[in-house]
C-alpha atoms as a PDB file:
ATOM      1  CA  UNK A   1       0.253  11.002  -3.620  1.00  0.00           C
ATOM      2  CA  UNK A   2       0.107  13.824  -1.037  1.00  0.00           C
ATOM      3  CA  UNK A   3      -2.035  16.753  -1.066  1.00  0.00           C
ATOM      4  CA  UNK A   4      -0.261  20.081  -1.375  1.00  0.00           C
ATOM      5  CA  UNK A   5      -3.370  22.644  -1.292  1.00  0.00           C
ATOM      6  CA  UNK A   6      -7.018  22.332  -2.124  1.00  0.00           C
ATOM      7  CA  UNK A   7      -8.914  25.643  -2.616  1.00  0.00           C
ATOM      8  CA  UNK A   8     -12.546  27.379  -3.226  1.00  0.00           C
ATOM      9  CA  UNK A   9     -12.538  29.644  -6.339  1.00  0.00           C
ATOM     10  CA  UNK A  10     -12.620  33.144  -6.152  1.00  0.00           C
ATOM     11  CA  UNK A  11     -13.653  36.238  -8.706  1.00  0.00           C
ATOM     12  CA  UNK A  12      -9.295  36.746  -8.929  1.00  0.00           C
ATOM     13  CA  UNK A  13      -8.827  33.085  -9.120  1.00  0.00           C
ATOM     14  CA  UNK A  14     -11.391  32.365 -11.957  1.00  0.00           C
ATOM     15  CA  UNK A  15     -10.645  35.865 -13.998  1.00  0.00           C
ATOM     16  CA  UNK A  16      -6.837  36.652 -13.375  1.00  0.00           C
ATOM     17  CA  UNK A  17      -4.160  34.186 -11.393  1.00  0.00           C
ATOM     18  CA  UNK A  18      -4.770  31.326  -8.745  1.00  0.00           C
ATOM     19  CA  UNK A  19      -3.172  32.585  -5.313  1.00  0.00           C
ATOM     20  CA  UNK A  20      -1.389  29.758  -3.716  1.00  0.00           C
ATOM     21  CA  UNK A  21      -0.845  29.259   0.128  1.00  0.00           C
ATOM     22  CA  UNK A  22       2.403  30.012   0.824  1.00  0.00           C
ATOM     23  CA  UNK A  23       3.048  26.620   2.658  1.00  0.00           C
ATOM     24  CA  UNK A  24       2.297  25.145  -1.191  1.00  0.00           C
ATOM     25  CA  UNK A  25       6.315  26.368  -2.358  1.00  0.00           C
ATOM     26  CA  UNK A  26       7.903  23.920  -0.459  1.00  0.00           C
ATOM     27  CA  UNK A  27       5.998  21.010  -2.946  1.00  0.00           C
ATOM     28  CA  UNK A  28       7.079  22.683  -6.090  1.00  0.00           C
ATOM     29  CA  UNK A  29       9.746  22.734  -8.020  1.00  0.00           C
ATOM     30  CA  UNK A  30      12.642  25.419  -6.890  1.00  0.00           C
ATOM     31  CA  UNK A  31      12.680  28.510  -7.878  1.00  0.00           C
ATOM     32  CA  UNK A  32      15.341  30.812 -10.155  1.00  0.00           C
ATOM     33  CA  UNK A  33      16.158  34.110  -8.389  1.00  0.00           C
ATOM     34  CA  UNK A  34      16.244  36.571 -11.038  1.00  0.00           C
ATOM     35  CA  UNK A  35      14.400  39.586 -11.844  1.00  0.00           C
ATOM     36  CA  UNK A  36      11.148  38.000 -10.589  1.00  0.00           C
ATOM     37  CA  UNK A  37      11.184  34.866  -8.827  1.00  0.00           C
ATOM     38  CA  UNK A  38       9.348  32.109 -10.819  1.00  0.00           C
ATOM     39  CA  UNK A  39       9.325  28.452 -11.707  1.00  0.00           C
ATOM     40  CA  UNK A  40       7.286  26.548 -14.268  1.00  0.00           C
ATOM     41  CA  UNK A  41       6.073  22.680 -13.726  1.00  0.00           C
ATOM     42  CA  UNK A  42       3.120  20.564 -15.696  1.00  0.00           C
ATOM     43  CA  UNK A  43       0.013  18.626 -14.025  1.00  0.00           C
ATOM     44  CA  UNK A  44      -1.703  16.189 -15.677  1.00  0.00           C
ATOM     45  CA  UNK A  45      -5.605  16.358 -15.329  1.00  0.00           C
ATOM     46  CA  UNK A  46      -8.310  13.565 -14.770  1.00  0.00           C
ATOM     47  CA  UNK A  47      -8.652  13.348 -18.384  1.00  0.00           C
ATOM     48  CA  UNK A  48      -4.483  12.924 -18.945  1.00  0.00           C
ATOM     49  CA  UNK A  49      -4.079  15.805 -20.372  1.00  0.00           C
ATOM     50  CA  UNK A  50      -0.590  17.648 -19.210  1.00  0.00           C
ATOM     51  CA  UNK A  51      -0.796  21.617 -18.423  1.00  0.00           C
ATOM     52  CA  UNK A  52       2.127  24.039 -18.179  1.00  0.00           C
ATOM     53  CA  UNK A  53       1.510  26.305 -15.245  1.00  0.00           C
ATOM     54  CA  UNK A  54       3.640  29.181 -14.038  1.00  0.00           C
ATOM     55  CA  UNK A  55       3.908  30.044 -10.694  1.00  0.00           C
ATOM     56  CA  UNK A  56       5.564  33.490  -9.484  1.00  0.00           C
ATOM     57  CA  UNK A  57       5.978  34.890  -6.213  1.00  0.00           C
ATOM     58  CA  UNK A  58       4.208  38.812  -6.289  1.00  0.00           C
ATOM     59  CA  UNK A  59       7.362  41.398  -5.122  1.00  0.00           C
ATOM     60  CA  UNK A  60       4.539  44.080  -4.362  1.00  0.00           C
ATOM     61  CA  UNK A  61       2.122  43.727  -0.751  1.00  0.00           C
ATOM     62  CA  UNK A  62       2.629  40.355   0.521  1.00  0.00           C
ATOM     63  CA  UNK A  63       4.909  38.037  -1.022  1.00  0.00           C
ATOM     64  CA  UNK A  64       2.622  35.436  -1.679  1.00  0.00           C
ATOM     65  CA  UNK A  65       2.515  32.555  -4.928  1.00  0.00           C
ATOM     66  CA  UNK A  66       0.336  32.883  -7.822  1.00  0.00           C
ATOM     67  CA  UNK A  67      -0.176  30.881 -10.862  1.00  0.00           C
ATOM     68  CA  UNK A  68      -0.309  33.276 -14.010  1.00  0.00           C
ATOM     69  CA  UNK A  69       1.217  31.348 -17.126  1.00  0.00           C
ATOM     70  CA  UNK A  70      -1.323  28.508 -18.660  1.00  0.00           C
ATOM     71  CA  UNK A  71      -3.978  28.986 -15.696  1.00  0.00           C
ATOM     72  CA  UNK A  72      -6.711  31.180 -17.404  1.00  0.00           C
ATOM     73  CA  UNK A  73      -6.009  28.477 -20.412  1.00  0.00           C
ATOM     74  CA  UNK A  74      -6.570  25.973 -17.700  1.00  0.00           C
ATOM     75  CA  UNK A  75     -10.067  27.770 -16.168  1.00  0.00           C
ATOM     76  CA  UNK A  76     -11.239  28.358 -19.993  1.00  0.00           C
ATOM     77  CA  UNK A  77     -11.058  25.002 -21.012  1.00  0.00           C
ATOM     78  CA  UNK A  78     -12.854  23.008 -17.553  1.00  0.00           C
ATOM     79  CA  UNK A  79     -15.267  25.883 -17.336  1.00  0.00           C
ATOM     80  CA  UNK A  80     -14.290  26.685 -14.075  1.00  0.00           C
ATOM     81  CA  UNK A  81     -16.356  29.655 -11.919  1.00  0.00           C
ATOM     82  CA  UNK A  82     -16.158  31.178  -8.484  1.00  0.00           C
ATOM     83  CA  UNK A  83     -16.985  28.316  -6.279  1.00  0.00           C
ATOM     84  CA  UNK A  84     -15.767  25.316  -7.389  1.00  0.00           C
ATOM     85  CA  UNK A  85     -12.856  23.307  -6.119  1.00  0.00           C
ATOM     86  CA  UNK A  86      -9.319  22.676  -7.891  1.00  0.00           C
ATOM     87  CA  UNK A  87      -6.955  20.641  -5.499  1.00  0.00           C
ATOM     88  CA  UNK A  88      -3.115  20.182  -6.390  1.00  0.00           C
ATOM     89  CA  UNK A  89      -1.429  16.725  -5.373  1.00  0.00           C
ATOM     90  CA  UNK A  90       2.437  15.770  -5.396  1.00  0.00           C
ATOM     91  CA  UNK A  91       3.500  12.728  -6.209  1.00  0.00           C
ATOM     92  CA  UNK A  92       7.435  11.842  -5.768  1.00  0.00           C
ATOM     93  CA  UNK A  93       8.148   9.354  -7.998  1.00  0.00           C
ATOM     94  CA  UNK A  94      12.249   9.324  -7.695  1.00  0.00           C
ATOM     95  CA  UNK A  95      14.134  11.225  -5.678  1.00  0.00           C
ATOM     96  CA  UNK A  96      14.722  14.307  -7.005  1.00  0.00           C
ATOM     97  CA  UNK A  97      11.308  13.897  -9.052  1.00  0.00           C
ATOM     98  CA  UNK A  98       8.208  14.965  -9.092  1.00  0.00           C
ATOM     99  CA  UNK A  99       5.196  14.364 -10.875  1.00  0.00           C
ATOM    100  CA  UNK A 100       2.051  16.977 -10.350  1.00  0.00           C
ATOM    101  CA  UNK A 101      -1.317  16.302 -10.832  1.00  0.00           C
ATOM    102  CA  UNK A 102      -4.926  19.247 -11.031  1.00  0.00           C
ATOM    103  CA  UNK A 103      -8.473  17.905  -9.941  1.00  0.00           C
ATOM    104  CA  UNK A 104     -11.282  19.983 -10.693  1.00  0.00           C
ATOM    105  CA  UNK A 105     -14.723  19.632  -8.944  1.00  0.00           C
ATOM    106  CA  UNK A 106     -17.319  21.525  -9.364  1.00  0.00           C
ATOM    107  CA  UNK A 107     -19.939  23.243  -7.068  1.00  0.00           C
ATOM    108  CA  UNK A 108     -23.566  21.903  -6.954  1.00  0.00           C
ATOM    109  CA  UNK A 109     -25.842  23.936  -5.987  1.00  0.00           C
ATOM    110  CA  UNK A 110     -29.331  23.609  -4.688  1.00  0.00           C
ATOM    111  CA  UNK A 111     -31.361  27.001  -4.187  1.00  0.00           C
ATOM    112  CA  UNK A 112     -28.103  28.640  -4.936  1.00  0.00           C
ATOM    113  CA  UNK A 113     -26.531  27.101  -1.849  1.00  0.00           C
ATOM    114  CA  UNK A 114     -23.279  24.975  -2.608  1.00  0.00           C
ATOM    115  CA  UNK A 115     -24.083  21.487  -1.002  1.00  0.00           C
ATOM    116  CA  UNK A 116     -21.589  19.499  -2.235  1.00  0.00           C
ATOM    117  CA  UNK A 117     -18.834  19.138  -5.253  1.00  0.00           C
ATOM    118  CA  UNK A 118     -19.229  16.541  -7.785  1.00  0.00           C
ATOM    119  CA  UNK A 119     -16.928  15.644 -11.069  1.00  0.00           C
ATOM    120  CA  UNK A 120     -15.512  18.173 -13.699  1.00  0.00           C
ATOM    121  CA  UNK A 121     -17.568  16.402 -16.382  1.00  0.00           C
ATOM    122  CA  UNK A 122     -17.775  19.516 -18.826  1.00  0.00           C
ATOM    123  CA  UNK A 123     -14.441  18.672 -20.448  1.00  0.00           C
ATOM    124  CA  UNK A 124     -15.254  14.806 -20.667  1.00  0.00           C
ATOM    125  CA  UNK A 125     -15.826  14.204 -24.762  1.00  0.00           C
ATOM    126  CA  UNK A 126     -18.892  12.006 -25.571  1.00  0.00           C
ATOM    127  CA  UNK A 127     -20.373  12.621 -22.174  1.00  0.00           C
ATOM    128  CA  UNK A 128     -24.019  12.342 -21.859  1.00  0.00           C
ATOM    129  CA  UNK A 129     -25.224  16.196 -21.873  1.00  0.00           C
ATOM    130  CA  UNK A 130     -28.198  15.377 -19.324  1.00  0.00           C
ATOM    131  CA  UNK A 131     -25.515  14.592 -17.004  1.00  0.00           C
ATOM    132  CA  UNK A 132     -23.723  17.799 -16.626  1.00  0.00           C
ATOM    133  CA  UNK A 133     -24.386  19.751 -13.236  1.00  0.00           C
ATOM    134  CA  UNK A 134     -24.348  22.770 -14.767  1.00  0.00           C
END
């Protein structure tokens, strides 16, 4: 399974759309020219569960990716805020084929200074509440 982009959350990331490296398009699925240029694909979770993510390339300012469709679903639901990590991995399982899998880790804190990033456990059902970070 190769890596295609790990990032740090920002305010735009965790409120409106995740903006994607550019180097990140060559891992996804291709794209329909149309009126906009867009492409959806799914990524299972840790927990299994499979989201439906849209990714579109902006035609105003610098042409750069962004997920829109299913990703404030996808922030709502792991509790995700400015700071923590999400990381998107590839995995080619025929040719032609792709399967696409989110990780979530979120920042700990000490003092209010990140010092490391530990498990997404706040979507985890019948975890232990005294073993949340946050």
């Amino acid at each position: 399974m190769a890596i295609i982009f790990s990032k740090i959350l920002t305010k735009t990331d965790v409120e409106k759309r995740l903006s994607l490296p550019t180097k990140s398009l060559k891992s996804l699925p291709s794209f329909e020219v149309g009126r906009r240029c867009n492409v959806e694909f799914q990524a299972m979770d840790g927990n299994g569960r499979l989201w439906r993510f849209g990714c579109i390339i902006r035609k105003k300012g610098h042409p750069k990716p962004v997920l829109s469709k299913g990703w404030i679903a996808f922030v709502a639901h792991n509790k995700l805020q400015i700071g923590d990590q999400v990381k998107f991995y590839q995995e080619i399982a025929n040719p032609g084929a792709s399967q696409y899998k989110v990780e979530v880790k979120k920042a700990v804190k000490l003092f209010g200074v990140v010092v490391c990033y530990g498990p997404n456990v706040s979507g985890l059902k019948g975890f232990p509440k005294f073993y949340k970070f946050m």
